[in-house]
C-alpha atoms as a PDB file:
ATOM      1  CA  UNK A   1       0.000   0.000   0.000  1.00  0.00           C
ATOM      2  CA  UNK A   2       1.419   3.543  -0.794  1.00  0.00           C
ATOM      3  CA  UNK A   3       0.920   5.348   2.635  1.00  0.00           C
ATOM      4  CA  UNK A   4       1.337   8.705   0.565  1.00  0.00           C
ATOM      5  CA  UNK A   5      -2.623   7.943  -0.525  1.00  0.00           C
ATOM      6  CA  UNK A   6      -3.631   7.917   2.310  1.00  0.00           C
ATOM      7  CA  UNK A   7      -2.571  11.016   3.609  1.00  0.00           C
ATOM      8  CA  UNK A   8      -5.659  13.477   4.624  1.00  0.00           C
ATOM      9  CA  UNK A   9      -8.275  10.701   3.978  1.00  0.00           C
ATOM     10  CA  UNK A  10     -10.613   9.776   6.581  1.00  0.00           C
ATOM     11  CA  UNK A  11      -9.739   6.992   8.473  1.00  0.00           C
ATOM     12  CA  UNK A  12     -11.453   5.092  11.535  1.00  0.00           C
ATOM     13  CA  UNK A  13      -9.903   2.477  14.386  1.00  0.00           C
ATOM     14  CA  UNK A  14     -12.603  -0.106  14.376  1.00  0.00           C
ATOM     15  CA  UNK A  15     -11.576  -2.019  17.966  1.00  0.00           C
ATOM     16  CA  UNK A  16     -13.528  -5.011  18.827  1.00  0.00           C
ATOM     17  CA  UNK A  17     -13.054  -6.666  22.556  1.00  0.00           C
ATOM     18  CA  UNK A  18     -13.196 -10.354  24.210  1.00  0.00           C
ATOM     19  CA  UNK A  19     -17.213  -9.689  24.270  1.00  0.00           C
ATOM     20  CA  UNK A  20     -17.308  -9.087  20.339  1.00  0.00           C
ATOM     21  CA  UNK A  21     -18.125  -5.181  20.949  1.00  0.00           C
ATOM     22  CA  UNK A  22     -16.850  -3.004  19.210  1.00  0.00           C
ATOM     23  CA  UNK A  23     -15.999   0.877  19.372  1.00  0.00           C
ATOM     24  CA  UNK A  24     -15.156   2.809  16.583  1.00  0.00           C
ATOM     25  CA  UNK A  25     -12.592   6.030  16.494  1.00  0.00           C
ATOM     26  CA  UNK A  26     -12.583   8.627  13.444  1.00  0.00           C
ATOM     27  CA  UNK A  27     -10.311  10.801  12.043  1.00  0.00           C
ATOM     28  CA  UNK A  28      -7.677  11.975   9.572  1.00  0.00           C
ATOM     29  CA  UNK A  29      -5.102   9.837   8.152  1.00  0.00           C
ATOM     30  CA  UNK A  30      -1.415  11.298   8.353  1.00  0.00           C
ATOM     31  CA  UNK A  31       1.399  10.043   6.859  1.00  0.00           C
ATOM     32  CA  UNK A  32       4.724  11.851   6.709  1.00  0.00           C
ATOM     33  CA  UNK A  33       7.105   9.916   4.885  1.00  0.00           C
ATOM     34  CA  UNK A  34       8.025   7.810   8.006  1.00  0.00           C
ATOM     35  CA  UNK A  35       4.915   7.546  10.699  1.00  0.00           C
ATOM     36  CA  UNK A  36       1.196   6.855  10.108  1.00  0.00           C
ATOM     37  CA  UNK A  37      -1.079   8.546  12.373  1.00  0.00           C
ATOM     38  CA  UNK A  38      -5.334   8.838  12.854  1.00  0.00           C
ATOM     39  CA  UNK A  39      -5.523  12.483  13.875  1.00  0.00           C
ATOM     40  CA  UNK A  40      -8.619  12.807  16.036  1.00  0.00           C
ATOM     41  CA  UNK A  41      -8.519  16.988  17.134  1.00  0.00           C
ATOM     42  CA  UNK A  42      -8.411  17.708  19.828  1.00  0.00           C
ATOM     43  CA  UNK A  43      -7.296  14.560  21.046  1.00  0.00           C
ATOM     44  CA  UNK A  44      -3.830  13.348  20.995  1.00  0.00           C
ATOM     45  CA  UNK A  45      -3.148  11.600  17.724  1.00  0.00           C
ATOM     46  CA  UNK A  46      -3.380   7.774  17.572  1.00  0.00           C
ATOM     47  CA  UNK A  47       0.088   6.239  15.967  1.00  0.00           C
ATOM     48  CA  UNK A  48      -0.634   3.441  13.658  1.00  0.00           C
ATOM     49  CA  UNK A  49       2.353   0.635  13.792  1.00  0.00           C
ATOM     50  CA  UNK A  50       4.033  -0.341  10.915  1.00  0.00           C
ATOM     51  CA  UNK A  51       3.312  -3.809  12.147  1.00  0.00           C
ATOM     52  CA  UNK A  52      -0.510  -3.557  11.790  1.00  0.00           C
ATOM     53  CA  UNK A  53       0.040  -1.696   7.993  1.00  0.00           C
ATOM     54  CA  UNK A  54      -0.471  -4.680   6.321  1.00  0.00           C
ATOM     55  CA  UNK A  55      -3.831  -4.845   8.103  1.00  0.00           C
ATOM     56  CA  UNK A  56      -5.191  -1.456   7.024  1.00  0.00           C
ATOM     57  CA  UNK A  57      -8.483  -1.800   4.720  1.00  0.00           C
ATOM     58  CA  UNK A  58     -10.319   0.052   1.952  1.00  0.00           C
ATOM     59  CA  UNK A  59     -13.881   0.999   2.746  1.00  0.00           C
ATOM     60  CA  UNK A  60     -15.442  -0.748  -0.498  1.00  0.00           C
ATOM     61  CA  UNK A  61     -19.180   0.113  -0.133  1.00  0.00           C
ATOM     62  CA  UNK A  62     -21.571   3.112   1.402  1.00  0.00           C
ATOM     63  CA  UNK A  63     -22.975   1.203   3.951  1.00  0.00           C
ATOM     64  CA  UNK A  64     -19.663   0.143   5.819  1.00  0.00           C
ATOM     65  CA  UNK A  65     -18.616   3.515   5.131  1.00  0.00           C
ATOM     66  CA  UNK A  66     -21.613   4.731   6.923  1.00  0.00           C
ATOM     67  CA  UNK A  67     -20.643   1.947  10.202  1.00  0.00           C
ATOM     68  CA  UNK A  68     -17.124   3.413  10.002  1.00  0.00           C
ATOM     69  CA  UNK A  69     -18.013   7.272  10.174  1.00  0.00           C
ATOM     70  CA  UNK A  70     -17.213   7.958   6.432  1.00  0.00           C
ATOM     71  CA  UNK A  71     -14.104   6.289   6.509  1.00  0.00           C
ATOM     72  CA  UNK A  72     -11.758   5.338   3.100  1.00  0.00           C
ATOM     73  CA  UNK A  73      -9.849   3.745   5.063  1.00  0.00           C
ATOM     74  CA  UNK A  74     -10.160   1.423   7.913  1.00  0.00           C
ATOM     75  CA  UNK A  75      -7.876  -0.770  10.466  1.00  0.00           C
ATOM     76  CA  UNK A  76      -9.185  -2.688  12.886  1.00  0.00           C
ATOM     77  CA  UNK A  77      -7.815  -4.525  16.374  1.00  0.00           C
ATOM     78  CA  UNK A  78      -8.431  -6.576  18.794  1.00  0.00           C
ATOM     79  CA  UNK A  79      -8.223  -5.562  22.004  1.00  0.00           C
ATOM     80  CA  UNK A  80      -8.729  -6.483  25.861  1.00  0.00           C
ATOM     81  CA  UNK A  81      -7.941  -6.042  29.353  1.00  0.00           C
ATOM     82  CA  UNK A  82      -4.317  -5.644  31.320  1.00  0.00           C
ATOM     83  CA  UNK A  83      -3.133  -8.719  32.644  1.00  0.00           C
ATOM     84  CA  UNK A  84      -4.492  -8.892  36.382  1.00  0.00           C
ATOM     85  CA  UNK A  85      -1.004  -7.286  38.116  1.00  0.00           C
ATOM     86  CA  UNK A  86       0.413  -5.357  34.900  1.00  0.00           C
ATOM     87  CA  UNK A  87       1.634  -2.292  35.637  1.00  0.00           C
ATOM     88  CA  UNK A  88       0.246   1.268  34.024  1.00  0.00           C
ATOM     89  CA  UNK A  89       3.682   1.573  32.552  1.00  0.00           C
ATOM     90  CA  UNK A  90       4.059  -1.668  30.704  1.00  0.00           C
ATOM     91  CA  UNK A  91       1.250  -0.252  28.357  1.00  0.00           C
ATOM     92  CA  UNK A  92       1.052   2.697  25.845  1.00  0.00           C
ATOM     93  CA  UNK A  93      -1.154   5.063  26.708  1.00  0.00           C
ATOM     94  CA  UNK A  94      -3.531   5.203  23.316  1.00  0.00           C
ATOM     95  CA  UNK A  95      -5.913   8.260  24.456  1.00  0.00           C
ATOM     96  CA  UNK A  96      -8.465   6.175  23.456  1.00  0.00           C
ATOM     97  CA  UNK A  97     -11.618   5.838  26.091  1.00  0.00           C
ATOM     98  CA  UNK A  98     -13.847   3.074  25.247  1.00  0.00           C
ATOM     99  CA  UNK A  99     -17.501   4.668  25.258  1.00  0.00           C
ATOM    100  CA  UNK A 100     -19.419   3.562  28.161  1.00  0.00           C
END
């Protein structure tokens, strides 16, 4: 995939947990030339890995656009709770709040 097109394109974090719900997150898609990032203002920017690129999707049709917030683009993870006795720091903080 050439990050360059994705640049300034909508893009959503579709996270699904242990319970099959999901959340999603919108924003812009950033790339410049070395880091991929969903800008969500004014929250802090989410940094996409370049180990989940290859997982990054094209919205193909309206109505999963429509799901995904008028995304073009899409990635979605899996995610779940800290390990009972992790500690805060072993963790990235994501500034993502799942909605209650």
């Amino acid at each position: 995939m050439n990050f360059a097109e994705l640049d300034e394109k909508p893009f959503t974090l579709w996270l699904t947990d242990n319970s099959d719900e999901s959340a999603v997150f919108s924003g812009i898609a950033r790339w410049d030339g070395a880091t991929l990032q969903v800008v969500r203002e004014p929250k802090r920017p989410f940094e996409i890995r370049p180990e989940w690129y290859e997982r990054i999707q094209t919205v193909t049709n309206e109505e999963v656009r429509n799901i995904l917030l008028g995304a073009d683009y899409f990635l979605r993870l899996y995610v779940g709770d800290a390990p009972q006795g992790s500690r805060a720091g072993e963790y990235e903080l994501t500034g993502l709040k799942w909605p209650e």
